[in-house]
PDB file of N, CA and C in Angstrom:
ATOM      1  N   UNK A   1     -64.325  37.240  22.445  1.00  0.00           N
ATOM      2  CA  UNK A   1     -63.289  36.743  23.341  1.00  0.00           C
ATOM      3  C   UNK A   1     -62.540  37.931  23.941  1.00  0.00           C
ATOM      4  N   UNK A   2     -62.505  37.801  24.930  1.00  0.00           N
ATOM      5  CA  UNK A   2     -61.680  39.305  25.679  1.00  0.00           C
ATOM      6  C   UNK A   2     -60.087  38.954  25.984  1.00  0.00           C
ATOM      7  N   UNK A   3     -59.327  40.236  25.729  1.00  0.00           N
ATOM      8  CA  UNK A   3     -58.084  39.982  25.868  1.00  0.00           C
ATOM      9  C   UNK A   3     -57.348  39.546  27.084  1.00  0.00           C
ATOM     10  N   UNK A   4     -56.541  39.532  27.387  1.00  0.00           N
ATOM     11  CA  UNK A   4     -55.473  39.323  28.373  1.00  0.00           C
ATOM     12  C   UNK A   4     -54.413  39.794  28.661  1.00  0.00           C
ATOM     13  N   UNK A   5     -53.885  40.359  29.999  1.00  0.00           N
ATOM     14  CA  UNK A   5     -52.782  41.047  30.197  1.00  0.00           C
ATOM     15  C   UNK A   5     -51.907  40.065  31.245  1.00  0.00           C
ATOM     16  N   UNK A   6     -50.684  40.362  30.936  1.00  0.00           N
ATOM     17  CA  UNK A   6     -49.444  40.056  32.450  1.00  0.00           C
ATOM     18  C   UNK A   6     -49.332  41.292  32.760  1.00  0.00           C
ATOM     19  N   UNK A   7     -49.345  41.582  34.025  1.00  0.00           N
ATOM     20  CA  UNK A   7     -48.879  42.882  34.737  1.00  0.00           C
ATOM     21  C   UNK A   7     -48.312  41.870  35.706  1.00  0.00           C
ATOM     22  N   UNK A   8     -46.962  42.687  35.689  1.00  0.00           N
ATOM     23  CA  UNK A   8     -45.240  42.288  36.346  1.00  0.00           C
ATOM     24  C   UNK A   8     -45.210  43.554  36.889  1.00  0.00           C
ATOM     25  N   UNK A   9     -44.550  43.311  37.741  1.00  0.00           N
ATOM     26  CA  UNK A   9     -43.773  44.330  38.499  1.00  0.00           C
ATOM     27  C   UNK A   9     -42.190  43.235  39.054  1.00  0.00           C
ATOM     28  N   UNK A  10     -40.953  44.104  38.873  1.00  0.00           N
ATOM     29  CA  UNK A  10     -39.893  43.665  38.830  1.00  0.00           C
ATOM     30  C   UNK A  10     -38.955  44.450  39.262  1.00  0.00           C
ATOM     31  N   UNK A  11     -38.179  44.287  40.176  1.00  0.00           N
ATOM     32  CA  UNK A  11     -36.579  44.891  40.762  1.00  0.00           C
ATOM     33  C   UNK A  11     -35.274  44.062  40.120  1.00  0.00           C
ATOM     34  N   UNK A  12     -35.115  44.722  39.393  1.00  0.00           N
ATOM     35  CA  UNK A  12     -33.880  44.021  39.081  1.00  0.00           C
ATOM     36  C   UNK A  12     -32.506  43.954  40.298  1.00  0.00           C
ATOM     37  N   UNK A  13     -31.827  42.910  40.871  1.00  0.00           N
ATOM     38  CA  UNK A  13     -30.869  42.493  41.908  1.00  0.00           C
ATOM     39  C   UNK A  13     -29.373  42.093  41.106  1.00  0.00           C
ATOM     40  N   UNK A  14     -29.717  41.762  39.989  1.00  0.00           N
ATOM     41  CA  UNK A  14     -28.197  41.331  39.126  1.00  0.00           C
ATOM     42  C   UNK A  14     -28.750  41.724  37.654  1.00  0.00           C
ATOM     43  N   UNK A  15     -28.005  42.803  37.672  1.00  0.00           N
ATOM     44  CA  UNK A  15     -28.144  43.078  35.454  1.00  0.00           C
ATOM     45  C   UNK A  15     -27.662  42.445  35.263  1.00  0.00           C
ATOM     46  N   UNK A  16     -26.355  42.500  35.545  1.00  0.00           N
ATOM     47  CA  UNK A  16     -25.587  41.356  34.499  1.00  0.00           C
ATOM     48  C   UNK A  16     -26.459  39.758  34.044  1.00  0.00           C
ATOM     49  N   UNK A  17     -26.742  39.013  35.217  1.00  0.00           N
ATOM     50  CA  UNK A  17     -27.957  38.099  35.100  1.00  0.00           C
ATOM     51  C   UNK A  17     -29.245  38.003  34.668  1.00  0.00           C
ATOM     52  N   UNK A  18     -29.738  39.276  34.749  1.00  0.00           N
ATOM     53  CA  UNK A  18     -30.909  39.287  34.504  1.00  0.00           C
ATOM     54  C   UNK A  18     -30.317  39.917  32.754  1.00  0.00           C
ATOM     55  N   UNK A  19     -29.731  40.429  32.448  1.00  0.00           N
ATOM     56  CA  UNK A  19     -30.014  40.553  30.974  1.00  0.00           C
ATOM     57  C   UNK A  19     -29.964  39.003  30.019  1.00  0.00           C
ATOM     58  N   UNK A  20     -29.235  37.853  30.319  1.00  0.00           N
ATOM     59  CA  UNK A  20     -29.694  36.476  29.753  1.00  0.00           C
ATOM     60  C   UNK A  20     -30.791  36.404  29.470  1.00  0.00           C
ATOM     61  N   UNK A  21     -32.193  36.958  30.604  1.00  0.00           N
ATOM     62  CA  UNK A  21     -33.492  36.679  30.460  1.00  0.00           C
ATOM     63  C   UNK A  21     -34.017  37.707  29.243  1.00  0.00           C
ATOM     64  N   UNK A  22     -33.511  38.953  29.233  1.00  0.00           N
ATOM     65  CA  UNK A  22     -33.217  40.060  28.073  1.00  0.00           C
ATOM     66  C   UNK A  22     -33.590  39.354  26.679  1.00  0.00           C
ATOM     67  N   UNK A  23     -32.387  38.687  26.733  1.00  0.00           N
ATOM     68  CA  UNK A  23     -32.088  38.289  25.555  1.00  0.00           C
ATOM     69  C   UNK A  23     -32.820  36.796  24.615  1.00  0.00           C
ATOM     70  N   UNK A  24     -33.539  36.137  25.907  1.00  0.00           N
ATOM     71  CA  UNK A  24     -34.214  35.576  25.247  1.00  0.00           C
ATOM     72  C   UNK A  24     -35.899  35.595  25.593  1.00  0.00           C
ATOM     73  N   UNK A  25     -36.154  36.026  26.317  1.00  0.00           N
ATOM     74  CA  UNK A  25     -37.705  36.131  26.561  1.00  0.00           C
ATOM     75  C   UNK A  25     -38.451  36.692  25.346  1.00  0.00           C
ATOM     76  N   UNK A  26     -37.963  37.392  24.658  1.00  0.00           N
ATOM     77  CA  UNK A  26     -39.077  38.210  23.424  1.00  0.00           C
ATOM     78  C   UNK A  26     -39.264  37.276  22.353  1.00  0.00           C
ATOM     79  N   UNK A  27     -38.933  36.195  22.275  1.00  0.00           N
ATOM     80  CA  UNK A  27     -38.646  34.981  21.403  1.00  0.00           C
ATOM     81  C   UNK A  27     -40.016  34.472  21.355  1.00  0.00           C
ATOM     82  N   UNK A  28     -39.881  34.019  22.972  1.00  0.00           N
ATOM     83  CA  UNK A  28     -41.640  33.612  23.928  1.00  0.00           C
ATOM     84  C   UNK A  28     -42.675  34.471  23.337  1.00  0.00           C
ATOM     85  N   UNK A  29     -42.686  36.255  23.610  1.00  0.00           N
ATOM     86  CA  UNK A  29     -43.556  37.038  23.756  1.00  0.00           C
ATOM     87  C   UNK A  29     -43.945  36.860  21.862  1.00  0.00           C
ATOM     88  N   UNK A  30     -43.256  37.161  21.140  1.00  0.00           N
ATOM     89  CA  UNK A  30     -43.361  37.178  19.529  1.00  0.00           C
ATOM     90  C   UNK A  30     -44.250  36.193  19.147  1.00  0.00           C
ATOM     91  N   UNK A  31     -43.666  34.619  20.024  1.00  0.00           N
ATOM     92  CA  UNK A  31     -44.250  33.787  18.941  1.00  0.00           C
ATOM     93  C   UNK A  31     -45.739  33.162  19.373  1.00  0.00           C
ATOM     94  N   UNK A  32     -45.896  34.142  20.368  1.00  0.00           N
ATOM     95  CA  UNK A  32     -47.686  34.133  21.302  1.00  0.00           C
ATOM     96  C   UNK A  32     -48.238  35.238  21.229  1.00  0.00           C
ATOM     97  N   UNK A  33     -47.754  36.251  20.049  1.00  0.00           N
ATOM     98  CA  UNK A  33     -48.590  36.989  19.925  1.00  0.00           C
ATOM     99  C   UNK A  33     -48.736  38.209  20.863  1.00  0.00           C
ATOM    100  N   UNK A  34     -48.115  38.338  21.691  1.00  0.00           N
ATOM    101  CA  UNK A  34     -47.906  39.822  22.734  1.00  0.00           C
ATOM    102  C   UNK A  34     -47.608  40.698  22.356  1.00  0.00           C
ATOM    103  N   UNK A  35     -48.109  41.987  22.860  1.00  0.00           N
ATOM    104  CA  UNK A  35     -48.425  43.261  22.701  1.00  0.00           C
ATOM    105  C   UNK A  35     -47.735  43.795  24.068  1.00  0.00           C
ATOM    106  N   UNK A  36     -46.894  44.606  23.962  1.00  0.00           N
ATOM    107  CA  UNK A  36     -45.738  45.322  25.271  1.00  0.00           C
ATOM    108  C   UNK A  36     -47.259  46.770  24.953  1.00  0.00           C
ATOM    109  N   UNK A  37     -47.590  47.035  26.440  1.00  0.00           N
ATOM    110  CA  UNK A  37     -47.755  48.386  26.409  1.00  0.00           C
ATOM    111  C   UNK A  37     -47.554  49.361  27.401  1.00  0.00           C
ATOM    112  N   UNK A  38     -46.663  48.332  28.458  1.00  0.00           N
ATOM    113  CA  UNK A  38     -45.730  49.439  29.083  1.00  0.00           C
ATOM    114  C   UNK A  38     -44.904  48.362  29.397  1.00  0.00           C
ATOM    115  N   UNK A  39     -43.583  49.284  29.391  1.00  0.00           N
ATOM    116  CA  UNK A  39     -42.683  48.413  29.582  1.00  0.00           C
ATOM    117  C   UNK A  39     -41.103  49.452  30.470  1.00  0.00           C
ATOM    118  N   UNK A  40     -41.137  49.097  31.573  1.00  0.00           N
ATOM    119  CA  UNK A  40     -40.042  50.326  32.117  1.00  0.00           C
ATOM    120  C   UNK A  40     -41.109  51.696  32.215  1.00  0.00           C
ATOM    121  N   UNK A  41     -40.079  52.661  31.956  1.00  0.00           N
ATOM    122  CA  UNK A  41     -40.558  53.992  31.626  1.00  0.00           C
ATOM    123  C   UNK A  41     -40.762  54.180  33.453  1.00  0.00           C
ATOM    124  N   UNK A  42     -41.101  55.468  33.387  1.00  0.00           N
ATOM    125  CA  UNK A  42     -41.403  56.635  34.427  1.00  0.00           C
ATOM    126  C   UNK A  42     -42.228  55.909  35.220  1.00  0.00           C
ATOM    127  N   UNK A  43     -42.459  55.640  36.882  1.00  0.00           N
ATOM    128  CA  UNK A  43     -43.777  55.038  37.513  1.00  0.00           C
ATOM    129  C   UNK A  43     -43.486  55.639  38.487  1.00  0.00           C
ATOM    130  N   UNK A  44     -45.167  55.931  39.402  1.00  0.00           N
ATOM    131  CA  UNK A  44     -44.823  56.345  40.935  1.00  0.00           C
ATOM    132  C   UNK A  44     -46.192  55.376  41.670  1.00  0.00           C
ATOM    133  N   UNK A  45     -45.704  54.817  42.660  1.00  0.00           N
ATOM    134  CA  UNK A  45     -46.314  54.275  43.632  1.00  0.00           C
ATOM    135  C   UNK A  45     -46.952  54.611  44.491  1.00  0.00           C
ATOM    136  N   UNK A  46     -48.339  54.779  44.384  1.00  0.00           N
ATOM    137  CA  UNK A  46     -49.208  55.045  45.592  1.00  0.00           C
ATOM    138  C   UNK A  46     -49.725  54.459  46.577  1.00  0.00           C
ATOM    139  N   UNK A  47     -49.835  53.108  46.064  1.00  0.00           N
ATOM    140  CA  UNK A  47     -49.934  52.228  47.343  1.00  0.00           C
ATOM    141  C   UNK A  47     -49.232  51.015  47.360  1.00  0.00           C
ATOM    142  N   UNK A  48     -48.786  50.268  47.879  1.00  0.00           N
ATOM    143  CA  UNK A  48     -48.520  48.965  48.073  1.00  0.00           C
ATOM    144  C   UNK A  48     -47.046  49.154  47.865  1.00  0.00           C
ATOM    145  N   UNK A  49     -46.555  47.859  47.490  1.00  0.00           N
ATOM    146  CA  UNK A  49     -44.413  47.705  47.519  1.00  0.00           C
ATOM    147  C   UNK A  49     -44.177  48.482  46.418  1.00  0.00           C
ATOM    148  N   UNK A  50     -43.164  49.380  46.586  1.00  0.00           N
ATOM    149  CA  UNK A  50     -42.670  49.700  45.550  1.00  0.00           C
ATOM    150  C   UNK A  50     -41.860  49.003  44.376  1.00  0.00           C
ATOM    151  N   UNK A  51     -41.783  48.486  42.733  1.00  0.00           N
ATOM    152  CA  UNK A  51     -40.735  47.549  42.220  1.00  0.00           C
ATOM    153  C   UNK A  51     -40.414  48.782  41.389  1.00  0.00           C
ATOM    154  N   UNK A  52     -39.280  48.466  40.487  1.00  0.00           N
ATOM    155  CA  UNK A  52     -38.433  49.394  39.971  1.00  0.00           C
ATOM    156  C   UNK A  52     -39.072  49.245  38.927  1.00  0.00           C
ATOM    157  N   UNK A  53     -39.704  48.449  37.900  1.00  0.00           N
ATOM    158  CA  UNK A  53     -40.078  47.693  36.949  1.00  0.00           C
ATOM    159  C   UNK A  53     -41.123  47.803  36.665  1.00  0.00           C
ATOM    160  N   UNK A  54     -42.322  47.940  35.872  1.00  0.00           N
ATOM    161  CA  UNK A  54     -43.531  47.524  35.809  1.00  0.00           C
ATOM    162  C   UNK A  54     -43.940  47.371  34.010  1.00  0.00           C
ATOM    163  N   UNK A  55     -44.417  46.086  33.880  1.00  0.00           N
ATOM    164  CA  UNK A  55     -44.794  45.738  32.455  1.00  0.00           C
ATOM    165  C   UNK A  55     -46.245  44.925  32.522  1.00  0.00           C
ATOM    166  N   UNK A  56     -47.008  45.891  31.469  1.00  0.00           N
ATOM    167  CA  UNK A  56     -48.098  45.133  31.199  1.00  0.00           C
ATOM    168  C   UNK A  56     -47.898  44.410  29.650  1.00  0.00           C
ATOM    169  N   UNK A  57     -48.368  43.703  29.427  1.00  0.00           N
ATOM    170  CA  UNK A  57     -48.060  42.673  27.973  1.00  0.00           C
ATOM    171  C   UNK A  57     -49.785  42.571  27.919  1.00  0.00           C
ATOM    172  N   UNK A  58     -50.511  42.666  26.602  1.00  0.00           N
ATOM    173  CA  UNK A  58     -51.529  42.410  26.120  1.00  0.00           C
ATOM    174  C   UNK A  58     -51.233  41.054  24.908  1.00  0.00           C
ATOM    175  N   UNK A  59     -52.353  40.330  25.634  1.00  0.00           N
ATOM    176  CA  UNK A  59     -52.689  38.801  24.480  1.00  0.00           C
ATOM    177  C   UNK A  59     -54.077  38.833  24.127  1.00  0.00           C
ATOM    178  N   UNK A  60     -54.609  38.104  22.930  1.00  0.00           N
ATOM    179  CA  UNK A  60     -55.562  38.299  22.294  1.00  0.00           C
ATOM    180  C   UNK A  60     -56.581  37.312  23.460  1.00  0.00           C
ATOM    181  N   UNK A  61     -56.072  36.581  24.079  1.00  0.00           N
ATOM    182  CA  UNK A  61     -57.141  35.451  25.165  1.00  0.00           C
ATOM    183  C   UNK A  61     -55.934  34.672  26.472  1.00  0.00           C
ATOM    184  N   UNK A  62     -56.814  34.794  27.253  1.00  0.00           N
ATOM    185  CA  UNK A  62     -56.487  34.017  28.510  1.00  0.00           C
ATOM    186  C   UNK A  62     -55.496  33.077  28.289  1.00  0.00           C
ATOM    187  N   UNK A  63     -55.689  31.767  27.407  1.00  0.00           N
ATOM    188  CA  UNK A  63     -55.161  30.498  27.051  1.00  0.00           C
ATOM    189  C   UNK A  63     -53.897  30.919  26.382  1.00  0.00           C
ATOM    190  N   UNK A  64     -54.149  32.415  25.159  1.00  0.00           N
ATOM    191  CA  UNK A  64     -52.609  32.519  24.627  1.00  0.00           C
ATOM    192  C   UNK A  64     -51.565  33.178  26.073  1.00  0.00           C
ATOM    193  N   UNK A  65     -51.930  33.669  27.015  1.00  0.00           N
ATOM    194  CA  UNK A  65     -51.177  34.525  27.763  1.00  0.00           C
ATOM    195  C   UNK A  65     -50.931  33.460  29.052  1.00  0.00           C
ATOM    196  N   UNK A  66     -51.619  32.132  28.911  1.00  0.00           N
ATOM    197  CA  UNK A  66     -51.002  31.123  29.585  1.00  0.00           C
ATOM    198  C   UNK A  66     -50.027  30.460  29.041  1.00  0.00           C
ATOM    199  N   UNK A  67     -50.222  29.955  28.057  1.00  0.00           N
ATOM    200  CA  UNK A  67     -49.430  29.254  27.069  1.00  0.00           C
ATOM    201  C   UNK A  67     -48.081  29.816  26.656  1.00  0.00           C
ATOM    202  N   UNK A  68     -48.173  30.933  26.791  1.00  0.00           N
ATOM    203  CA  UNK A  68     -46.446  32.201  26.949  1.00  0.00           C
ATOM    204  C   UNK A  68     -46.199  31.528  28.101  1.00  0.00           C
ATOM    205  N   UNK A  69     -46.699  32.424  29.092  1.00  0.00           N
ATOM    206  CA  UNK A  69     -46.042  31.501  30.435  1.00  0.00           C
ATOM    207  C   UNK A  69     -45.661  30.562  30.852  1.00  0.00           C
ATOM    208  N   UNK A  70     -46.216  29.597  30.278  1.00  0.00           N
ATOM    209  CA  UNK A  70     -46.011  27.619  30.299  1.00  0.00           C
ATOM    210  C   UNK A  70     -45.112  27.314  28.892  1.00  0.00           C
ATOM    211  N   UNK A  71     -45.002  28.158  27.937  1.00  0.00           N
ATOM    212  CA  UNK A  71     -43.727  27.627  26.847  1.00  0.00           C
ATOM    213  C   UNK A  71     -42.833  27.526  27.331  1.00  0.00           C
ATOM    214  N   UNK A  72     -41.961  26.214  26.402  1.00  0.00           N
ATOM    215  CA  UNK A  72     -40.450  26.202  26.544  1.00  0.00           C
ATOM    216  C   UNK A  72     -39.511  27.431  26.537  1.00  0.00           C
ATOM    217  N   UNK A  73     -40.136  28.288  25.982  1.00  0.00           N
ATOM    218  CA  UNK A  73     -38.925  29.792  25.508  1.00  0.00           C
ATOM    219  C   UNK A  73     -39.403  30.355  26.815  1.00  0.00           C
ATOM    220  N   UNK A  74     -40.604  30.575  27.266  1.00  0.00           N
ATOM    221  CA  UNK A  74     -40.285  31.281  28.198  1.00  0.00           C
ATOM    222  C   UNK A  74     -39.946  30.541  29.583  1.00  0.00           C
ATOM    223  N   UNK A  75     -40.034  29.311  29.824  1.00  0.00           N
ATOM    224  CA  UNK A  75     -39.736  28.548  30.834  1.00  0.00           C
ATOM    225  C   UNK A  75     -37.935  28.951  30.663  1.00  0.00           C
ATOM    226  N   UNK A  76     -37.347  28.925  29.606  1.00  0.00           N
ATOM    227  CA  UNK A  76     -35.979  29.251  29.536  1.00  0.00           C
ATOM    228  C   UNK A  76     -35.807  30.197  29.862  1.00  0.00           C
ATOM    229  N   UNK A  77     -36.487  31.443  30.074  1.00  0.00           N
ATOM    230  CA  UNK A  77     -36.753  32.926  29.783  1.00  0.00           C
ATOM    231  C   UNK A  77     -36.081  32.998  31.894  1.00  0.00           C
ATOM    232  N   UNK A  78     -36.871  32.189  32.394  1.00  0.00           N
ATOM    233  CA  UNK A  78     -37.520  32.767  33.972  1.00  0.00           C
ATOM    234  C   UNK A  78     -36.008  32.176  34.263  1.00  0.00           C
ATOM    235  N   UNK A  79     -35.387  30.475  33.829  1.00  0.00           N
ATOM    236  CA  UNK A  79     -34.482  29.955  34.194  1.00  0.00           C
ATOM    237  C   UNK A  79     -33.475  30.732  34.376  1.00  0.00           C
ATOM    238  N   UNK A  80     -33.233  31.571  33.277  1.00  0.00           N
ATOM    239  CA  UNK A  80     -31.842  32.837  33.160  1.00  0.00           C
ATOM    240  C   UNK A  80     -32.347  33.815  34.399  1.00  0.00           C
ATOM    241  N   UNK A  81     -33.579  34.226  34.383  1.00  0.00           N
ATOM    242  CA  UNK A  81     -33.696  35.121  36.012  1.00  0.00           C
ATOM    243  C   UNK A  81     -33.722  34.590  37.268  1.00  0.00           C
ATOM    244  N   UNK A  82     -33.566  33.902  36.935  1.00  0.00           N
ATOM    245  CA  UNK A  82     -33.787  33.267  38.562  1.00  0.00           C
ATOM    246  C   UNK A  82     -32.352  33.392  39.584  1.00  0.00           C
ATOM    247  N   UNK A  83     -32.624  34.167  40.465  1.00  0.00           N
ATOM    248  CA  UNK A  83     -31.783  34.739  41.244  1.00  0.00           C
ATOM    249  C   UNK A  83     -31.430  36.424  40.579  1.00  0.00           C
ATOM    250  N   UNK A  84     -31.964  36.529  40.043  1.00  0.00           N
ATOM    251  CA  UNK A  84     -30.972  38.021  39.278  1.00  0.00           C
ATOM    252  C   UNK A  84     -32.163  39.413  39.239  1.00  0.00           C
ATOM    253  N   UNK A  85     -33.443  38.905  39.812  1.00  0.00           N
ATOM    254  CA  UNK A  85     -34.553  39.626  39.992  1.00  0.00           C
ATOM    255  C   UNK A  85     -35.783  39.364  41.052  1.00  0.00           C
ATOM    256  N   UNK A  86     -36.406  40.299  42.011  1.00  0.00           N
ATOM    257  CA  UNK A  86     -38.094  40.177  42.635  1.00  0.00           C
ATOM    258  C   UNK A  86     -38.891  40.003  41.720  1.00  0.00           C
ATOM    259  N   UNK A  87     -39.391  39.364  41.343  1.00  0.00           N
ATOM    260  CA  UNK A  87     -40.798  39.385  40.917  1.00  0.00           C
ATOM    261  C   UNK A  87     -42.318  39.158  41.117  1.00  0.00           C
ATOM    262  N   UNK A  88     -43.178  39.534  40.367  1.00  0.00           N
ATOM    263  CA  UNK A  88     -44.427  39.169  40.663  1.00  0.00           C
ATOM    264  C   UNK A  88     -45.243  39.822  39.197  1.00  0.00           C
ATOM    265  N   UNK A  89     -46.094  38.498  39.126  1.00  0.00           N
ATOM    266  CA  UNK A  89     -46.016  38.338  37.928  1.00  0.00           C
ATOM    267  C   UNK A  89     -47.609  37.779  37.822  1.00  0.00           C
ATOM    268  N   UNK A  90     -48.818  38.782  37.021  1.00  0.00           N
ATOM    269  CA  UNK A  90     -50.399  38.318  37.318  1.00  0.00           C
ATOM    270  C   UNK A  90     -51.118  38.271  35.955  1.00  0.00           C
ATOM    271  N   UNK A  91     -51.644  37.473  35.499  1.00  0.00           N
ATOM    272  CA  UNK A  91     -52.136  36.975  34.038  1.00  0.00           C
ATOM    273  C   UNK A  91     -53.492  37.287  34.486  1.00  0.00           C
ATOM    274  N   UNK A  92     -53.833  38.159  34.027  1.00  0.00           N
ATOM    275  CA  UNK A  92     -55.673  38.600  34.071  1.00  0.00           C
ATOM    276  C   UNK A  92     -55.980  38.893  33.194  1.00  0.00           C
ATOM    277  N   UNK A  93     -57.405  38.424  32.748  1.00  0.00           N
ATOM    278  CA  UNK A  93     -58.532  38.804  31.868  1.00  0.00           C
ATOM    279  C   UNK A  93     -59.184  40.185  32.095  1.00  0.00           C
ATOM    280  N   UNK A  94     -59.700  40.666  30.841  1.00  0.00           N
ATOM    281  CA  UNK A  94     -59.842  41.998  30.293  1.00  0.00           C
ATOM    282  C   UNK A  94     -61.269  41.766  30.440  1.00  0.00           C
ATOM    283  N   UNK A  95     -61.937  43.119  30.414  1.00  0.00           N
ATOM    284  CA  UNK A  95     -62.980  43.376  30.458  1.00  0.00           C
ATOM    285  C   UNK A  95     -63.339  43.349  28.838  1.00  0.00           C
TER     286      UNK A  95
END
């Protein structure tokens, strides 16, 4: 079974707002099993929009890295961002 990643890219527009989502999204990521292996840190853009943000999350399969996305914790997770960040946000399978 091959793994699965979210690669996000994100501008944060309101900290203050967007840290609610902070505080509860890792709740989601923990209890599905995610793996942070970048998260923030140093980035430079060579092609396309620049976001301030960029996080890849590793899941053991497709279905667990949907099933984050479609949980209640993280459906609560997006509710607290909404308005307080850009996003874009892509669930792909691993080689």
């Amino acid at each position: 079974m091959a793994k699965a990643y979210w690669i996000a890219h994100v501008t944060v527009t309101n900290p203050e707002a967007y840290a609610g989502y902070q505080a509860v999204a890792p709740a989601a990521f923990l209890q599905h099993g995610a793996r942070f292996l970048a998260r923030g840190g140093e980035a430079e853009t060579f092609e396309g929009e620049s976001w301030q943000r960029h996080v890849v999350i590793e899941f053991d399969s497709l279905q667990q890295a949907r099933e984050c996305y479609n949980s209640p914790e993280y459906k609560e997770a997006r509710a607290r961002r909404a308005g307080a960040c850009e996003a874009s946000i892509t669930i792909v399978e691993g080689c």
